[in-house]
Protein backbone atom coordinates (compact mmCIF):
# COMPACT_ATOMS: atom_id res chain seq x y z
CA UNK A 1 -29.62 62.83 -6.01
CA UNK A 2 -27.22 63.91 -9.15
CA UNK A 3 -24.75 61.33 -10.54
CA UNK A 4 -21.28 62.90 -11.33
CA UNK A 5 -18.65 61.44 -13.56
CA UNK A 6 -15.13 62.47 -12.89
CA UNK A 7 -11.91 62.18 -14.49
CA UNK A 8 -8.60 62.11 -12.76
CA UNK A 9 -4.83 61.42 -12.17
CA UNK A 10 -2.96 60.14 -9.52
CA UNK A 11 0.60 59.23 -8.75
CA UNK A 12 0.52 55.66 -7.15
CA UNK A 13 3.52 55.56 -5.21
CA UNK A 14 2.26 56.91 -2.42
CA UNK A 15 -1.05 54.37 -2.18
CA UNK A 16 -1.25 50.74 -1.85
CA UNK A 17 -3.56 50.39 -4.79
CA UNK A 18 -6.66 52.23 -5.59
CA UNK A 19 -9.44 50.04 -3.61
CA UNK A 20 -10.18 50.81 0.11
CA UNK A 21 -8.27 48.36 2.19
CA UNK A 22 -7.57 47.80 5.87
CA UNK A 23 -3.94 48.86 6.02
CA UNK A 24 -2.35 51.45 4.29
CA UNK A 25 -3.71 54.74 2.37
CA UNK A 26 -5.84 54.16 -0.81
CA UNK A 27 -6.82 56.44 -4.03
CA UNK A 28 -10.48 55.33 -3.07
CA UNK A 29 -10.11 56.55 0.65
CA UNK A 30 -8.64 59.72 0.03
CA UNK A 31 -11.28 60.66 -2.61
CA UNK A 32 -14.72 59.32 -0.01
CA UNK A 33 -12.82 61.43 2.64
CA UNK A 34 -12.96 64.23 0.74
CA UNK A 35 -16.83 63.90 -0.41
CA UNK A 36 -17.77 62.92 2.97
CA UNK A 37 -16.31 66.56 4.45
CA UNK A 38 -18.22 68.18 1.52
CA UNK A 39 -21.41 66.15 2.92
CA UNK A 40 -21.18 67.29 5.98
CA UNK A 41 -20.40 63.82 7.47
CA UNK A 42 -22.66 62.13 5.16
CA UNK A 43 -20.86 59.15 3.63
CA UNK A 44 -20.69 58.89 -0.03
CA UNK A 45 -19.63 55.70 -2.13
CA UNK A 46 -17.36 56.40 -5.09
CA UNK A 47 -17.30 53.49 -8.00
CA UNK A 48 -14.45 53.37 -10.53
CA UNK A 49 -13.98 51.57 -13.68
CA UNK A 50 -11.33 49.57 -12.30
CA UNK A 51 -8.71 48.89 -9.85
CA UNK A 52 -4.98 49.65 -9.83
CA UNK A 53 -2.09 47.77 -7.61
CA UNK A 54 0.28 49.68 -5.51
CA UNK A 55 2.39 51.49 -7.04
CA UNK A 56 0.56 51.96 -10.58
CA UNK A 57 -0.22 55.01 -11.76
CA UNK A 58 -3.09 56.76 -13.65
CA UNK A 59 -3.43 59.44 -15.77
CA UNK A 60 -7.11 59.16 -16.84
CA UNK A 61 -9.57 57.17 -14.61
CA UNK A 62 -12.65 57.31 -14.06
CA UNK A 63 -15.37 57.20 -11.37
CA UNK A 64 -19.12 57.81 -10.75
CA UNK A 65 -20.82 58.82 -7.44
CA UNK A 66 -24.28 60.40 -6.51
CA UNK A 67 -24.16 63.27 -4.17
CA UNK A 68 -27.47 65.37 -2.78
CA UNK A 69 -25.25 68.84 -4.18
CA UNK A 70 -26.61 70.13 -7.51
CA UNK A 71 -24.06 72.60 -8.27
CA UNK A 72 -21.75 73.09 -11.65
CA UNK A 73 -19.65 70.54 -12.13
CA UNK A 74 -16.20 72.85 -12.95
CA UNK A 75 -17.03 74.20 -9.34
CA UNK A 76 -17.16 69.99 -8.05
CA UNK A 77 -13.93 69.60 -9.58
CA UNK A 78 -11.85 72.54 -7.69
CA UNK A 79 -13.91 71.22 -4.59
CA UNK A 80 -12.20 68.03 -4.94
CA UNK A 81 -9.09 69.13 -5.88
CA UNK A 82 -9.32 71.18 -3.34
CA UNK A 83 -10.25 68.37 -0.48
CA UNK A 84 -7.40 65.57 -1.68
CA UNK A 85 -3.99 65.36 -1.59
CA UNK A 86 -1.54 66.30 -3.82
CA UNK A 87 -0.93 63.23 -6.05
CA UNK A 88 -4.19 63.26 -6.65
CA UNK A 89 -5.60 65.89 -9.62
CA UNK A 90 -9.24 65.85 -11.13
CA UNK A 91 -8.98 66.83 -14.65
CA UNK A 92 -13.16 66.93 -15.26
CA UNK A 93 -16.41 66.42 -13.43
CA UNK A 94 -19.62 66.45 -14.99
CA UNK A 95 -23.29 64.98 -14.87
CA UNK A 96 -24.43 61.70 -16.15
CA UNK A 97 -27.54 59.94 -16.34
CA UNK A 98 -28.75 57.90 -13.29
CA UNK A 99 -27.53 54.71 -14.96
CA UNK A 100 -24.55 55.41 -16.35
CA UNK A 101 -21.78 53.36 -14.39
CA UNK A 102 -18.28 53.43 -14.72
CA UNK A 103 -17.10 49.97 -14.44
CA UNK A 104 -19.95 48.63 -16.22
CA UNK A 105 -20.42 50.86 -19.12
CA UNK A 106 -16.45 50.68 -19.98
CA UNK A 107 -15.86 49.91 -23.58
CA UNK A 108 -12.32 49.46 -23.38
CA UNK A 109 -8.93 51.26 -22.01
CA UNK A 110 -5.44 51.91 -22.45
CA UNK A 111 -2.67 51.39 -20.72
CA UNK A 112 1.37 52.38 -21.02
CA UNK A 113 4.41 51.21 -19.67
CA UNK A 114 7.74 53.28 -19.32
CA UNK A 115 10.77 52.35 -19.52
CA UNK A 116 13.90 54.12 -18.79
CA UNK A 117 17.06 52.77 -20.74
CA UNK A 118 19.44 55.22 -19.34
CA UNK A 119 22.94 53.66 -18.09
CA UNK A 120 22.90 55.16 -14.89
CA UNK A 121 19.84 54.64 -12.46
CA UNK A 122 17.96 58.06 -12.43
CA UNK A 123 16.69 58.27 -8.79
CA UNK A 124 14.18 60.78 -9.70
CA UNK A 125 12.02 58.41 -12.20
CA UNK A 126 12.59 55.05 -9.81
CA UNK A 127 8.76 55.29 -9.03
CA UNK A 128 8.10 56.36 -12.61
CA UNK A 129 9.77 54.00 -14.95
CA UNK A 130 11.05 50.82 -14.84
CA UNK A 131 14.92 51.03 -14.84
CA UNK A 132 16.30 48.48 -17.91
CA UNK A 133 19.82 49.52 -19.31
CA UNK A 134 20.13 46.51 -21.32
CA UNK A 135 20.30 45.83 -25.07
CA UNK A 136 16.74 45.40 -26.59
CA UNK A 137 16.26 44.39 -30.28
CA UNK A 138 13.22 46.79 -30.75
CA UNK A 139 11.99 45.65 -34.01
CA UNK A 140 11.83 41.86 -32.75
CA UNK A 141 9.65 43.40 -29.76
CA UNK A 142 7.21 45.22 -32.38
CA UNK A 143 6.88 41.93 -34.33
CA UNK A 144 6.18 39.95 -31.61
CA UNK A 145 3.54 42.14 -30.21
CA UNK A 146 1.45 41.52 -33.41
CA UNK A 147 0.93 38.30 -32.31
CA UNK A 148 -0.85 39.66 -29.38
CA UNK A 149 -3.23 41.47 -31.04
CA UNK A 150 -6.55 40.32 -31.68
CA UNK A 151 -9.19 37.89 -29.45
CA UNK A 152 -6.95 35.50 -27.75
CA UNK A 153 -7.80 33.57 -24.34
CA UNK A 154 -4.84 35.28 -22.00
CA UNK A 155 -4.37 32.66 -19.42
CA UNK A 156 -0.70 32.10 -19.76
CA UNK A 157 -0.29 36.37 -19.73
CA UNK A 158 -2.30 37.30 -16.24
CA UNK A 159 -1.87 36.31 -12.92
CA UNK A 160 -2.94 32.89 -11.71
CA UNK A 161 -4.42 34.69 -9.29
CA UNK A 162 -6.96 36.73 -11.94
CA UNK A 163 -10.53 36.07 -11.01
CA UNK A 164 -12.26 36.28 -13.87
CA UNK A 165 -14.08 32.78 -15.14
CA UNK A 166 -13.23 33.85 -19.14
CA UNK A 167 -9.77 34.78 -19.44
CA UNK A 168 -10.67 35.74 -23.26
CA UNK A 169 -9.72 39.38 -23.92
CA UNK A 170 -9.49 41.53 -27.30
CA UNK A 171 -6.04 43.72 -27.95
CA UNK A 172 -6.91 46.29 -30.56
CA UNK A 173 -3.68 47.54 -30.69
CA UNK A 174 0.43 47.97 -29.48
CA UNK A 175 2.63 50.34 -29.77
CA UNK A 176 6.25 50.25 -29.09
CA UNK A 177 7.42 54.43 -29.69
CA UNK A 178 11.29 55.32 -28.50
CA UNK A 179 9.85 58.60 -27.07
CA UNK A 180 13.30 59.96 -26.62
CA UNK A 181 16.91 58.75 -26.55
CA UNK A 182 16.48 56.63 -23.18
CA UNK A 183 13.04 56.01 -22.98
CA UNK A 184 10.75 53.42 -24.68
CA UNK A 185 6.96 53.30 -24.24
CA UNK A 186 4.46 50.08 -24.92
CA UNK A 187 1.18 51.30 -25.33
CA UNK A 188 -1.74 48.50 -25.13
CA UNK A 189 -5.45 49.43 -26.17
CA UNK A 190 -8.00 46.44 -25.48
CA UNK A 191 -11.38 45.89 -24.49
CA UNK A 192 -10.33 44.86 -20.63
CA UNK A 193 -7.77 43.75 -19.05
CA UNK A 194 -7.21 40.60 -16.71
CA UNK A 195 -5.01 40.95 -13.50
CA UNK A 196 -1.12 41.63 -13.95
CA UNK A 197 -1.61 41.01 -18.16
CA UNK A 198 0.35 44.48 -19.15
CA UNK A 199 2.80 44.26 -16.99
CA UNK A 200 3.29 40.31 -17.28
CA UNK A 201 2.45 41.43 -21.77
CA UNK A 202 5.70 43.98 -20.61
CA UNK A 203 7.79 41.12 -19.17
CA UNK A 204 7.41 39.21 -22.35
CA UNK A 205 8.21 41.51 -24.85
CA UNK A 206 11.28 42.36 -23.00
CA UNK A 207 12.88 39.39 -23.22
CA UNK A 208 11.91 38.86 -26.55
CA UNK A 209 13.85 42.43 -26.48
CA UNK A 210 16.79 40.23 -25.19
CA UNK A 211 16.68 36.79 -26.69
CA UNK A 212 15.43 35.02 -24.34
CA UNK A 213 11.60 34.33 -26.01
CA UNK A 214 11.00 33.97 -29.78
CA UNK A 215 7.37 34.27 -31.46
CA UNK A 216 6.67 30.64 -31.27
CA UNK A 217 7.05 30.91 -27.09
CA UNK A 218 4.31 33.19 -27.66
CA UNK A 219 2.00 30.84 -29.91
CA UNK A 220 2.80 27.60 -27.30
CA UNK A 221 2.11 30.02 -24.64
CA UNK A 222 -1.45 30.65 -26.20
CA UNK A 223 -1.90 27.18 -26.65
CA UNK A 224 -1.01 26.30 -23.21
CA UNK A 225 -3.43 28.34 -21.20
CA UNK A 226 -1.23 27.98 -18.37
CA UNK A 227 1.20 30.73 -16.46
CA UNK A 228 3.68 28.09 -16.10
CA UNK A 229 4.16 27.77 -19.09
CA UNK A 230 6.22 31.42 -19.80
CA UNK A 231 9.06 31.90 -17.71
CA UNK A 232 9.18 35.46 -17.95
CA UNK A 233 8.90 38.21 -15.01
CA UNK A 234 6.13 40.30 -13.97
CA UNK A 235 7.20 43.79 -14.77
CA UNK A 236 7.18 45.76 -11.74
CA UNK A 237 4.31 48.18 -11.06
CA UNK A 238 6.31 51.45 -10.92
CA UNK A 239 6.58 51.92 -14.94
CA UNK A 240 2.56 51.43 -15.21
CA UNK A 241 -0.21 53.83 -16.06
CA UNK A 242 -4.21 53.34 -16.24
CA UNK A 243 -3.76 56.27 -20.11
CA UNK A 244 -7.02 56.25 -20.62
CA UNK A 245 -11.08 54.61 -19.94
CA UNK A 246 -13.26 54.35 -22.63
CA UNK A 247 -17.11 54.29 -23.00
CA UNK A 248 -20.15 54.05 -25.66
């Protein structure tokens, strides 16, 4: 058996989230379909270095699976390609060592959120980009994030429903760039992420956009340790992308 590593996009607004579940069509389905066809019925499991919710995006994740075909990875890829569906698109395949894992051996990844601050809804980026014509004071936003940088314990930012026993998590860095005219991009590098934190991170920096937090919200909300204890929104899924996965 070889163990492959791939690299790959996919648009998430036609999926219900990445893992294999009983209803509806999954990144992780289409992808196990396509191996098992190229197995000749033989099932293969495919392991990624995380999960994404329906409707999320990604433009760089990551996956390992072990498959009896020795051949050159470039000619893997176009098989792939070539076996799953269009919003799907495997930039890289290669060969790894027999332990190398992709969930495990993650170092940290990036994420971005996009927003579109156009006036007028823009039908063709509703699955794209969150839609937010309102006023946001930019430079408050870019302050506040600082405080989110660093080790912190990110209770009161993920979901209640996250998991994970530690809730501690490290943000090496976020940037806030006005890519063009109407749209803004928050780009958050850490060493893991808990479940719903960017988008919930998102929320909060909006309405500090707007007013409706200040910095010491944020510092209470640390203290806290509770969701409760910020009143701001979940951003929704559509404006969210898995950038980039790293390892050692």
């Amino acid at each position: 058996m070889t163990r492959y590593k791939a690299v790959f996009a996919y648009d998430g607004s036609g999926f219900v989230g990445y893992q294999v579940q009983p209803n509806g069509r999954t990144v992780q389905e289409e992808i196990e379909k396509a191996l098992k066809k190229m197995h000749k019925g033989d099932f293969s499991r495919i392991t990624a270095s995380g999960r994404t919710d329906t409707g999320v995006h990604a433009v760089g994740q990551v996956i390992h699976f072990d498959s009896p075909l020795n051949i050159e990875p470039e000619k893997f890829r176009i098989a792939l390609q070539m076996g799953t569906p269009r919003d799907i698109s495997f930039h890289s395949v290669e060969k790894v060592a027999d332990d190398f894992h992709a969930r495990f051996d993650v170092t940290g990844k990036e994420y971005r959120y996009m927003i579109d601050r156009s006036k007028i809804f823009n039908p063709f980026k509703r699955n794209f980009a969150l839609h937010f014509p309102y006023q946001l004071n930019v430079e408050k936003m870019k302050s506040a994030a600082k405080l989110l940088i660093g080790e912190h314990d990110f209770t009161s930012f993920c979901s209640a429903r996250a998991v994970q026993e530690s809730k501690v998590r490290t943000i090496y860095q976020i940037e806030i760039t006005e890519v063009d005219e109407t749209t803004l991009m928050i780009a958050y590098r850490g060493s893991g992420f808990l479940y719903n934190m960017v988008r919930i991170l998102t929320g909060v920096l909006l309405d500090v956009g707007q007013n409706k937090l200040g910095e010491p919200d944020i510092l209470r909300a640390f203290e806290a340790r509770n969701r409760e204890s910020l009143r701001s929104k979940t951003a929704p899924p559509e404006g969210l992308y898995l950038q980039e996965v790293f390892y050692k």
